[in-house]
C-alpha atoms as a PDB file:
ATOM      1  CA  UNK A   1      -0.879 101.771 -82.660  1.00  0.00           C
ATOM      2  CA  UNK A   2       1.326 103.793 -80.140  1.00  0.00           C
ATOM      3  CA  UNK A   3       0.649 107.221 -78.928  1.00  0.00           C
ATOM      4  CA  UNK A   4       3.163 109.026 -81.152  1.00  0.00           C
ATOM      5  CA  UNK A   5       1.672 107.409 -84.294  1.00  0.00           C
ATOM      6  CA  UNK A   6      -1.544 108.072 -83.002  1.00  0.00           C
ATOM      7  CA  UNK A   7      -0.683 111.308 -82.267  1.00  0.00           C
ATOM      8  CA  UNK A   8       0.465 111.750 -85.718  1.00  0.00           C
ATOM      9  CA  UNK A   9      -2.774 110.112 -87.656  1.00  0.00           C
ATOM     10  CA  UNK A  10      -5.060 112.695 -85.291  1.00  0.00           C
ATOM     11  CA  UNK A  11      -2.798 115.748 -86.028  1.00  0.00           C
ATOM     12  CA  UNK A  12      -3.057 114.828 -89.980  1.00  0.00           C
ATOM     13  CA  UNK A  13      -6.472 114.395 -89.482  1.00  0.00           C
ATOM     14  CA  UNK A  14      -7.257 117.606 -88.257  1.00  0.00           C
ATOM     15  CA  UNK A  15      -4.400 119.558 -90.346  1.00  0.00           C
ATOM     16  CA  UNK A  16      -6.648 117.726 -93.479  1.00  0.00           C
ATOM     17  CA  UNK A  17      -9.902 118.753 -92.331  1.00  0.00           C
ATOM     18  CA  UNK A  18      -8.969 123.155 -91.660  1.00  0.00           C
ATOM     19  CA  UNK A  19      -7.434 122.528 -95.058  1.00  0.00           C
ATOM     20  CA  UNK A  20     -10.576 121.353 -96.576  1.00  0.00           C
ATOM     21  CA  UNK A  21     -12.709 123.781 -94.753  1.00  0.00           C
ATOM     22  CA  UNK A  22     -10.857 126.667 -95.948  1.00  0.00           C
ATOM     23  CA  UNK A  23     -11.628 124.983 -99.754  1.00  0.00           C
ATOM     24  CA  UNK A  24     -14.959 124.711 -98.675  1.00  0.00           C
ATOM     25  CA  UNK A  25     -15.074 128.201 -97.058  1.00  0.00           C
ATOM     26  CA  UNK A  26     -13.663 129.981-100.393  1.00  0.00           C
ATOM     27  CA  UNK A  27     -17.534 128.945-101.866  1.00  0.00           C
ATOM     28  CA  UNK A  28     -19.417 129.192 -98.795  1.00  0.00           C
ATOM     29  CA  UNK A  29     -18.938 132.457 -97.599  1.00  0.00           C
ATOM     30  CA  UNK A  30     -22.412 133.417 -95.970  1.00  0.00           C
ATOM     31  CA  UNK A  31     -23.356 133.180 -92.091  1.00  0.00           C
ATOM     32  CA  UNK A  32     -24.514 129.970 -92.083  1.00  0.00           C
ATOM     33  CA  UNK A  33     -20.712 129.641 -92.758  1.00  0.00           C
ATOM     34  CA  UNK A  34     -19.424 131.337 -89.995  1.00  0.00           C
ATOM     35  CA  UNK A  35     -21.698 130.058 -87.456  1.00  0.00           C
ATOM     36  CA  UNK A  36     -20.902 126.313 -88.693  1.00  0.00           C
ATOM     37  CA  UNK A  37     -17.363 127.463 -88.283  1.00  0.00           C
ATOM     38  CA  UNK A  38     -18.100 128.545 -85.233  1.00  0.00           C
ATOM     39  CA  UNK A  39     -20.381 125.998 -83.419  1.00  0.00           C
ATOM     40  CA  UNK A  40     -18.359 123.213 -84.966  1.00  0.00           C
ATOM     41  CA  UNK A  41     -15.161 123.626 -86.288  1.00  0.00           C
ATOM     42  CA  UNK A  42     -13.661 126.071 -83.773  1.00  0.00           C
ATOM     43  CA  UNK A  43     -15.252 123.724 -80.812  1.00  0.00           C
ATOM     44  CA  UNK A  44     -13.573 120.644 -82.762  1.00  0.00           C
ATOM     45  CA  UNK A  45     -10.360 121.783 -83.354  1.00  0.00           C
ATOM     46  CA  UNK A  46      -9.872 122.892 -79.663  1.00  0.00           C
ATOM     47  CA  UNK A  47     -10.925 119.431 -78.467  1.00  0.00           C
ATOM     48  CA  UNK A  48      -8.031 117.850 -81.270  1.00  0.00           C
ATOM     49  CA  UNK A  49      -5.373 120.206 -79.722  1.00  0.00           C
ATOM     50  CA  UNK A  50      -6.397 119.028 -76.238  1.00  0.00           C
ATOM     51  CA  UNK A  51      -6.556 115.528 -77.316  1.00  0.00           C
ATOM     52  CA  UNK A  52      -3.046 116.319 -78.797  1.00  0.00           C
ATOM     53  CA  UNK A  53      -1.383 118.164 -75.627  1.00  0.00           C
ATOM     54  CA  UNK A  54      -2.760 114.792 -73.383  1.00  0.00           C
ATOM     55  CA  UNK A  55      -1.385 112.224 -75.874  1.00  0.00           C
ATOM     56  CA  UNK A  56       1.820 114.063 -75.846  1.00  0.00           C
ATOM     57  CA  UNK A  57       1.997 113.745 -72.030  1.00  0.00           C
ATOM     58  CA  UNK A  58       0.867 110.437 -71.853  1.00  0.00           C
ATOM     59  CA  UNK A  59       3.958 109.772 -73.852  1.00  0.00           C
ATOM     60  CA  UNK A  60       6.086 110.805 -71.500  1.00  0.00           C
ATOM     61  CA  UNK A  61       4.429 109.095 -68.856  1.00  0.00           C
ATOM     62  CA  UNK A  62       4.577 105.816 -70.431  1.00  0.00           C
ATOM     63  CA  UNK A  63       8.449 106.395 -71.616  1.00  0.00           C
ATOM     64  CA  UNK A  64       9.243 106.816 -67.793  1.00  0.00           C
ATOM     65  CA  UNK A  65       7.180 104.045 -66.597  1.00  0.00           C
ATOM     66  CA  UNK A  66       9.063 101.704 -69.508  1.00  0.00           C
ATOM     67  CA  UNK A  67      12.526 103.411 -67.809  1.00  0.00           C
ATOM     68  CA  UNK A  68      11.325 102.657 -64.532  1.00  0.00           C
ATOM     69  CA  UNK A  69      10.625  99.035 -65.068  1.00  0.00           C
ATOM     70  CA  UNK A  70      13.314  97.988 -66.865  1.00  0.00           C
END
């Protein structure tokens, strides 16, 4: 698997799970909710967007190292 396409699986991946949490948060609406949401969720999705940002620059890393060795 390359980076875009793992980009891609990791960016469905966490587009699939807010989707399912805000399912899950329409019935679970108390503050063991929002501290879950915030002790987990919030941490995890910022760790997916950085995980995101660095695949997307490792792309262009390796697209001008494939340039520079051809």
């Amino acid at each position: 698997m390359g980076v875009h396409e793992g980009r891609g699986t990791l960016a469905r991946a966490m587009k699939d799970l807010m989707l399912r949490w805000q399912d899950t948060r329409s019935q679970w609406n108390d503050a063991q909710a929002k501290r879950f949401e915030e002790e987990r969720l919030l941490n995890i999705e910022h760790d997916l967007r950085a995980a995101v940002g660095a695949m997307d620059s490792m792309a262009v890393l390796l697209a001008q190292v494939r340039r520079d060795c051809e």
